[in-house]
Protein backbone atom coordinates (compact mmCIF):
# COMPACT_ATOMS: atom_id res chain seq x y z
CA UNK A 1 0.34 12.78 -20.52
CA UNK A 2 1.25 15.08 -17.60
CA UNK A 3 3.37 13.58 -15.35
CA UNK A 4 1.60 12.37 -11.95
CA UNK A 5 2.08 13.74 -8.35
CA UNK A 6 2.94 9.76 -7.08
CA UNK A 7 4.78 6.99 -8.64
CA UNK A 8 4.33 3.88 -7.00
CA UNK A 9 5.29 0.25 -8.74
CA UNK A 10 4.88 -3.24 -7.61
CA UNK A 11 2.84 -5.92 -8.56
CA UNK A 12 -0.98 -6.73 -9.05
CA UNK A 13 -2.25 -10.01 -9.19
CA UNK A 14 -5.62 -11.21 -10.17
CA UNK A 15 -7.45 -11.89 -7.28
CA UNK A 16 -9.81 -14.68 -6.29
CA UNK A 17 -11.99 -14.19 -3.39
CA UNK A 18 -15.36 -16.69 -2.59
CA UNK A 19 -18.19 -15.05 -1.47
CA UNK A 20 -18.96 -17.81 1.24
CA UNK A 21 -16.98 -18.53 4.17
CA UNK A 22 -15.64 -22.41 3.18
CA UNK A 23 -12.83 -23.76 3.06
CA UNK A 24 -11.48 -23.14 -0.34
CA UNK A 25 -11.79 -26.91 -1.24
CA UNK A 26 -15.51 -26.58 -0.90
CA UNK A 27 -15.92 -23.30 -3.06
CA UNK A 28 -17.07 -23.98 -6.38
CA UNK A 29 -17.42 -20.42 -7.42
CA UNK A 30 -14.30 -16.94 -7.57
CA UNK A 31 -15.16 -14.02 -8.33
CA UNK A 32 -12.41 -12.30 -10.78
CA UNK A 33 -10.97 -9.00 -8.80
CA UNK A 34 -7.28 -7.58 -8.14
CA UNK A 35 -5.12 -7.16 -5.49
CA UNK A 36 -1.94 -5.50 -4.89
CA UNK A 37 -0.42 -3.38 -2.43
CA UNK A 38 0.83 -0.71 -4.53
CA UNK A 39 -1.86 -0.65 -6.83
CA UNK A 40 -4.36 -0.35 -3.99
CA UNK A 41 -2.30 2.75 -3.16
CA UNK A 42 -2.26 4.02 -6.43
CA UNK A 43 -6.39 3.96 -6.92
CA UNK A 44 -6.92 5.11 -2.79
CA UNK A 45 -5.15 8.32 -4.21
CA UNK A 46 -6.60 8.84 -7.36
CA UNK A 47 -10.44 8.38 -5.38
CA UNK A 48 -9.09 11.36 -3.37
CA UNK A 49 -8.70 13.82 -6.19
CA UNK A 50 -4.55 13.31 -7.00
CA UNK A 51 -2.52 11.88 -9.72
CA UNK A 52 -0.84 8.89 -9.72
CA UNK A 53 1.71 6.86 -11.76
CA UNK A 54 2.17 3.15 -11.26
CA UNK A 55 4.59 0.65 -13.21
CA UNK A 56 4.73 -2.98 -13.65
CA UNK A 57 5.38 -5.84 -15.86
CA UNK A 58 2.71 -8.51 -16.40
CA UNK A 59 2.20 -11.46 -18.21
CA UNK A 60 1.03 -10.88 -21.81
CA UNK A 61 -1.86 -12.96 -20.94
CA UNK A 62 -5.64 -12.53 -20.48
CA UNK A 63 -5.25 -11.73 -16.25
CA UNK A 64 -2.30 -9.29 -16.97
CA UNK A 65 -4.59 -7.19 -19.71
CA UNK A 66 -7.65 -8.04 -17.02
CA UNK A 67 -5.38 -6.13 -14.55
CA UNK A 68 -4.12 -3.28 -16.90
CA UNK A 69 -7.49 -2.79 -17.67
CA UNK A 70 -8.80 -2.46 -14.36
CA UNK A 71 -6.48 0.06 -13.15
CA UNK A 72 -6.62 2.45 -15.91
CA UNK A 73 -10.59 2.21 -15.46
CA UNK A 74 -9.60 3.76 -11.87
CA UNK A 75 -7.95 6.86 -13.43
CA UNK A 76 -4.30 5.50 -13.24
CA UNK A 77 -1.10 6.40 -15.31
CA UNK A 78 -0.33 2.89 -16.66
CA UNK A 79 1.54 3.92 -19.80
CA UNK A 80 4.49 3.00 -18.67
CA UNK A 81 3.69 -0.58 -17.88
CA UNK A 82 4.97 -3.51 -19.85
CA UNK A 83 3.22 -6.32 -21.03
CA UNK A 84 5.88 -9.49 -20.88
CA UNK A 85 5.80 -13.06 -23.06
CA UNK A 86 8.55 -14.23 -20.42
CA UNK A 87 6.49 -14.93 -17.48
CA UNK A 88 2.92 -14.79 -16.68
CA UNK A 89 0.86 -12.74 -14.95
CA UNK A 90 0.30 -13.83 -10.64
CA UNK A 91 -3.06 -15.00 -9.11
CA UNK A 92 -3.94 -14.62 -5.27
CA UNK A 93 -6.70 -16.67 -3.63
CA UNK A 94 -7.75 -15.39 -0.45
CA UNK A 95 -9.81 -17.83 1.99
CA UNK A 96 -11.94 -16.43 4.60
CA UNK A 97 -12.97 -18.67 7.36
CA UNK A 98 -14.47 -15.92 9.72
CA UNK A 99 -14.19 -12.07 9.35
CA UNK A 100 -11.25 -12.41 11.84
CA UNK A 101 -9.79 -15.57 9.84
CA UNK A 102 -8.16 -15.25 6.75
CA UNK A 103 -6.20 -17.01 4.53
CA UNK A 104 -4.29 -15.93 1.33
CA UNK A 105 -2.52 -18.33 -1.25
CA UNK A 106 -0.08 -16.99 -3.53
CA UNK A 107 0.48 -18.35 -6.86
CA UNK A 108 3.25 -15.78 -8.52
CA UNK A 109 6.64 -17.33 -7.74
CA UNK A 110 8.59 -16.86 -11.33
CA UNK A 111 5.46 -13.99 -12.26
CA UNK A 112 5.95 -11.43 -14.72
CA UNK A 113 6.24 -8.56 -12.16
CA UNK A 114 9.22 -10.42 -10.27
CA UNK A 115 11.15 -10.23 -13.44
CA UNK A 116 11.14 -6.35 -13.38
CA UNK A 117 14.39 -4.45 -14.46
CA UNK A 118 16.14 -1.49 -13.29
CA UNK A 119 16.63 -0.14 -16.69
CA UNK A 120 12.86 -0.41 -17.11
CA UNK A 121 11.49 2.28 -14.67
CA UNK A 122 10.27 5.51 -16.01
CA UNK A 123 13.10 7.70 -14.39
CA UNK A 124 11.38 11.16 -15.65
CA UNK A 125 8.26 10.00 -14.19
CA UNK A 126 10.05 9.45 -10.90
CA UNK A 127 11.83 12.57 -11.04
CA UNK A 128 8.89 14.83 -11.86
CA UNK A 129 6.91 13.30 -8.72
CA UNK A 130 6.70 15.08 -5.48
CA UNK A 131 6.29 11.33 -3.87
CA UNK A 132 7.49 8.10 -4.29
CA UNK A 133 5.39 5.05 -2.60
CA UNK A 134 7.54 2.48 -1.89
CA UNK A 135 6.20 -1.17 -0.31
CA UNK A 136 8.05 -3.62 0.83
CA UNK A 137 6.40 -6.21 -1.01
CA UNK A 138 8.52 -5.55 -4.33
CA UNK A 139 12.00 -5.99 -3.15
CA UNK A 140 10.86 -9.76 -1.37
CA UNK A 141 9.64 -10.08 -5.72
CA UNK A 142 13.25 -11.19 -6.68
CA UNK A 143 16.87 -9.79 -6.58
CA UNK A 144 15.71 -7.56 -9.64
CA UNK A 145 12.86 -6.74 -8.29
CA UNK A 146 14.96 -5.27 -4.85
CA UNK A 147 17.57 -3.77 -7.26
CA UNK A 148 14.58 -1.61 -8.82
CA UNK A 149 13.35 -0.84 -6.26
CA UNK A 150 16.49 0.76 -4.92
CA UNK A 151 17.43 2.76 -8.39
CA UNK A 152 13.65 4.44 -7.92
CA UNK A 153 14.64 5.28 -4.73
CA UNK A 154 18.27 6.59 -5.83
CA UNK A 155 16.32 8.43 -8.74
CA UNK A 156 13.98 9.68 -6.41
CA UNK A 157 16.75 11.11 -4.02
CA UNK A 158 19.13 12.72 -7.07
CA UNK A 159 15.54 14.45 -7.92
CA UNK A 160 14.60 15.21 -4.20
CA UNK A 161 11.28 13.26 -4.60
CA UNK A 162 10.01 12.83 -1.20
CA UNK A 163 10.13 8.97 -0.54
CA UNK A 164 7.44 7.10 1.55
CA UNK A 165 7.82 3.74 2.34
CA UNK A 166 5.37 1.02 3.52
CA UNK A 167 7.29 -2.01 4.73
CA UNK A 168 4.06 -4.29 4.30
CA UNK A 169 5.64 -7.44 5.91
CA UNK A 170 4.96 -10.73 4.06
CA UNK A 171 6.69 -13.83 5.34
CA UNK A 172 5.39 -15.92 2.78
CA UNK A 173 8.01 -13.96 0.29
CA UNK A 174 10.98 -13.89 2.19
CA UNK A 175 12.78 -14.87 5.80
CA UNK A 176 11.60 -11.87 8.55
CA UNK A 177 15.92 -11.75 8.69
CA UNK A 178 16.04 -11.10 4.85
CA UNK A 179 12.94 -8.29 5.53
CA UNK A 180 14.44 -6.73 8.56
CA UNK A 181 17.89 -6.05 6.62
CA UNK A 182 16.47 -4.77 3.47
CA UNK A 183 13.32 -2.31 5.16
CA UNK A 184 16.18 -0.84 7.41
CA UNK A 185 18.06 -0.36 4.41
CA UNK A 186 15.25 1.59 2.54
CA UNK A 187 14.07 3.40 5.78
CA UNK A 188 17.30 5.27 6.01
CA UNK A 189 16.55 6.25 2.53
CA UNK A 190 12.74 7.44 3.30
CA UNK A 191 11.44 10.67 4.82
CA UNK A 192 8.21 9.15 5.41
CA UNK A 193 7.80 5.26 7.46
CA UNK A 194 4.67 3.76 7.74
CA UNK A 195 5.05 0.40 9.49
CA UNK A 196 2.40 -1.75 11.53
CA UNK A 197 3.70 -2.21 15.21
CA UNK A 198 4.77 -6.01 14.29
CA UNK A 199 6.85 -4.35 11.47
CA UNK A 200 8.73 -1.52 13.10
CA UNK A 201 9.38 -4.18 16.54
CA UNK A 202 10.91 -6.28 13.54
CA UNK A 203 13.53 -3.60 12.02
CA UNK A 204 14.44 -2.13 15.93
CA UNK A 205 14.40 -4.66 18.64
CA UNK A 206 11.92 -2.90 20.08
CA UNK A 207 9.16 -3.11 21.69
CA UNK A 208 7.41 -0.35 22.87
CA UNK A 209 5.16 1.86 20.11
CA UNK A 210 7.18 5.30 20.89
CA UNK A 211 10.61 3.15 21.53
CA UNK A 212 10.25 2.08 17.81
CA UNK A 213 9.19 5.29 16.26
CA UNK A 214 12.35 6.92 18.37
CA UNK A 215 14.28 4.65 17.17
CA UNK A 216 13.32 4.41 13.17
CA UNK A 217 13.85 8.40 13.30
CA UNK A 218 17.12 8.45 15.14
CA UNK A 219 18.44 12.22 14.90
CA UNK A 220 16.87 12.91 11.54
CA UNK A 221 13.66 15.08 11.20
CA UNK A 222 11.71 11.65 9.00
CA UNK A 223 8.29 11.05 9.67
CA UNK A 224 7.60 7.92 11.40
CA UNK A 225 3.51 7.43 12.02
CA UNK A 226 3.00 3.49 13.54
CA UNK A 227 -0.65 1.75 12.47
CA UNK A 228 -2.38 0.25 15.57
CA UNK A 229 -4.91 -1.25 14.24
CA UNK A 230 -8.31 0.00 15.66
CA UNK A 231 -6.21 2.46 18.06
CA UNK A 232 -5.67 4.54 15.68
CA UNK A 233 -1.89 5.24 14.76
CA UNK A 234 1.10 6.96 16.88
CA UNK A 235 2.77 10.20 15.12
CA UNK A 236 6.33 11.12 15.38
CA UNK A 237 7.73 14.06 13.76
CA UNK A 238 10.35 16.57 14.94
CA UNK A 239 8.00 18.74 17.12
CA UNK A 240 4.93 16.12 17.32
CA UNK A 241 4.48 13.29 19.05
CA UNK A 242 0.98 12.21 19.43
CA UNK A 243 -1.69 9.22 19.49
CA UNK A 244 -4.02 9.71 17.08
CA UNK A 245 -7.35 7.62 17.92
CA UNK A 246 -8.68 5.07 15.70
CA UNK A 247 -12.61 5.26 13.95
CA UNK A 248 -14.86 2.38 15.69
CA UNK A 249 -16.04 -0.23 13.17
CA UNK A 250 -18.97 -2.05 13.37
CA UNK A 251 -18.25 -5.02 11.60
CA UNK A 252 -15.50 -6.13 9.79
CA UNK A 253 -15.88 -7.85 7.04
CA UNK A 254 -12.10 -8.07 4.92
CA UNK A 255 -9.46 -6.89 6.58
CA UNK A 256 -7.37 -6.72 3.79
CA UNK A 257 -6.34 -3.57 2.00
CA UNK A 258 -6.95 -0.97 5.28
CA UNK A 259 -3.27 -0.55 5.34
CA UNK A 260 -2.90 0.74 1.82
CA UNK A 261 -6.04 2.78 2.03
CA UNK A 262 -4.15 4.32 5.35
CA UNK A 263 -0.83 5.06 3.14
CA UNK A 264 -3.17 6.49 0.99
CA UNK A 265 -4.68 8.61 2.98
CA UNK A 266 -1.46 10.03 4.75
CA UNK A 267 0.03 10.51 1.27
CA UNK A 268 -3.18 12.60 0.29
CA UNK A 269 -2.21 14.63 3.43
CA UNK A 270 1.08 15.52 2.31
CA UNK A 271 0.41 16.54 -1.13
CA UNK A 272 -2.34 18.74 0.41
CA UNK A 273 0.31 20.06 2.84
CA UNK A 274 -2.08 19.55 5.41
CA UNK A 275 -0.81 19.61 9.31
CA UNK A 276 0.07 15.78 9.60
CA UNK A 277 -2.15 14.92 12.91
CA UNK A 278 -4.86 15.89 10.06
CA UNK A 279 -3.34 13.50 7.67
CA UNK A 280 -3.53 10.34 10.01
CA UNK A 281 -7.16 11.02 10.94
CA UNK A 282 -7.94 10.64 7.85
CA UNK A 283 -5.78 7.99 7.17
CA UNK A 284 -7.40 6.05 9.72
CA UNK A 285 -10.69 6.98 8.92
CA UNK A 286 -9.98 5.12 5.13
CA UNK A 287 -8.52 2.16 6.93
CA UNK A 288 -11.83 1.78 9.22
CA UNK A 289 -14.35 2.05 6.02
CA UNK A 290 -12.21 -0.57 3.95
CA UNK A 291 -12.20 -3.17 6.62
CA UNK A 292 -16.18 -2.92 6.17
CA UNK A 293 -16.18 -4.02 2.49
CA UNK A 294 -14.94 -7.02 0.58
CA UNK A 295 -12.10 -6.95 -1.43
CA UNK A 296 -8.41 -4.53 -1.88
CA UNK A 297 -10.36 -1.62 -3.69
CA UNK A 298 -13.71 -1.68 -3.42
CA UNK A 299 -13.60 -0.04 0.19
CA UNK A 300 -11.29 2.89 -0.97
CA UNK A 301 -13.29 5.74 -0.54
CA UNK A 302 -13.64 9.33 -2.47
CA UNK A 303 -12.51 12.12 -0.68
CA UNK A 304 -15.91 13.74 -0.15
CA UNK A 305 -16.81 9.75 0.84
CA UNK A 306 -14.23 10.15 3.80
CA UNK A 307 -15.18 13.56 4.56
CA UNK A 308 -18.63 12.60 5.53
CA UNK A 309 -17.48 9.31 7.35
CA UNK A 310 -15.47 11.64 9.54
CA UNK A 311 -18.22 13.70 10.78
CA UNK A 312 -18.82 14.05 14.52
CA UNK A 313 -21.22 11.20 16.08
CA UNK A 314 -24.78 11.67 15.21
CA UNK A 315 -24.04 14.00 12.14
CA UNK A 316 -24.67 12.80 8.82
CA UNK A 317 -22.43 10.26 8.58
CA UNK A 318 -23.10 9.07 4.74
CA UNK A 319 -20.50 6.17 3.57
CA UNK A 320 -21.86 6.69 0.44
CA UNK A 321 -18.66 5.80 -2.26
């Protein structure tokens, strides 16, 4: 197979997600989906016309082949994933009080994925990308699962694969000291740092939106564009710095996923070599039609999808996906 313009790798769980809004002791029913950061990542691209990689290790089970499955239905490079008898595979159960209130319960300490190896990435596949996706969520895994995720990036760097890195902050895997030290680490690795505002006050001390992009570039020419939420997202490059405004959303209905759709859609900007304010429009523009769907991937949109979405008010604005 040809190799892919991305390579991203983390893990996928198999996701449970009521349709009611109960307390999860008072659901009877779950719905069978998947969630994963990276993953999400890896599909947002592919729905936008590009080529992606993504690697894993899963339990040999009937959720890890549910998840394989499901991601090579997308159009995903999965061939170098592994199938494991050591572990098995994680679940995620998200509860949703409210469309503002949700809950998510982990169930993948000891999982498949968080027994990844270094030796077991696909270095070529690395080498031959133009990008490397990198979330924050793998390193919090395990001490294997950090120490692969820093060879990809070392690989990545010997190779000059561009590297773009999505802290994705989860305090449920790991202390917010153990985060900060390890997403400052990788940052000065990156070219490209997508954090929310809660995660880039986290790694600098600050507080203030263009304080913390100043400070994650320092004197370097990386690319540091901050999510605000429904704001829109703050650019800072060497010659640009700019707030780029938000898409208004009528109702949101999961909230989860809009960040990976965003990293999606500012990755889809770079391989297009598009001018970056470009890129984050867009990028927003994915994160504002995934908050209006259930689920990590059902909201990721096709290119063509966006496109229309980010017509002008009262144009033709089909959301069509």
């Amino acid at each position: 197979m040809e190799k892919s313009e991305v390579f991203t790798f983390g893990e996928t769980m198999v996701l449970f997600q009521p349709e009611q809004m109960l307390p999860l002791e008072y659901i009877h029913h779950f719905p069978k989906k998947i969630g994963g950061a990276e993953s999400n990542v890896a599909i947002g691209l592919t729905r936008l016309g590009h080529s992606v990689t993504w690697f894993s290790k899963l339990g040999n089970d009937p959720f890890g082949r549910f998840v394989l499955k499901s991601i090579r239905g997308e159009g995903v490079d999965v061939s170098s994933c592994l199938l494991s008898d050591e572990a098995p595979t994680g679940l995620l159960f998200k509860e949703q009080l409210s469309p503002e209130d949700m809950n998510v319960y982990y169930y993948r300490k000891g999982s498949a994925a968080s027994l990844m190896q270094p030796k077991e990435l696909d270095g070529g596949a690395i080498a031959a990308a133009r990008i490397l996706h990198i979330s924050g969520i793998t390193p919090a895994l395990s001490e294997s699962a950090l120490a692969t995720a820093m060879e990809a990036i070392e690989i990545a760097k010997r190779n000059g694969t561009i590297v773009v890195f999505d802290p994705n902050l989860r305090l449920k895997l790991w202390s917010a000291d153990q985060a900060k030290k390890t997403f400052n680490e990788i940052a000065e690795h990156a070219e490209v740092i997508l954090p929310g505002l809660d995660e880039g006050q986290l790694m600098t001390g600050e507080t203030d939106v263009e304080a913390v992009a100043q400070t994650l570039a320092g004197d370097s020419d990386k690319i540091i564009i901050i999510k605000l939420g429904d704001k829109g997202a703050y650019l800072h490059a060497k010659d640009q710095k700019t707030y780029v405004e938000g898409f208004p959303v009528d109702r949101i209905v999961d909230p989860v996923g809009a960040g990976d759709g965003f990293a999606a859609g500012v990755i889809s900007g770079l391989l297009r070599k598009e001018p970056l304010e470009q890129a984050v429009r867009r990028a927003n523009a994915i994160g504002a039609m995934v908050v209006g769907v259930s689920g990590d991937i059902e909201g990721l949109p096709t290119f063509e999808a966006v496109e229309r979405f980010m017509k002008p008010a009262g144009a033709n604005r089909d959301v069509k996906r």
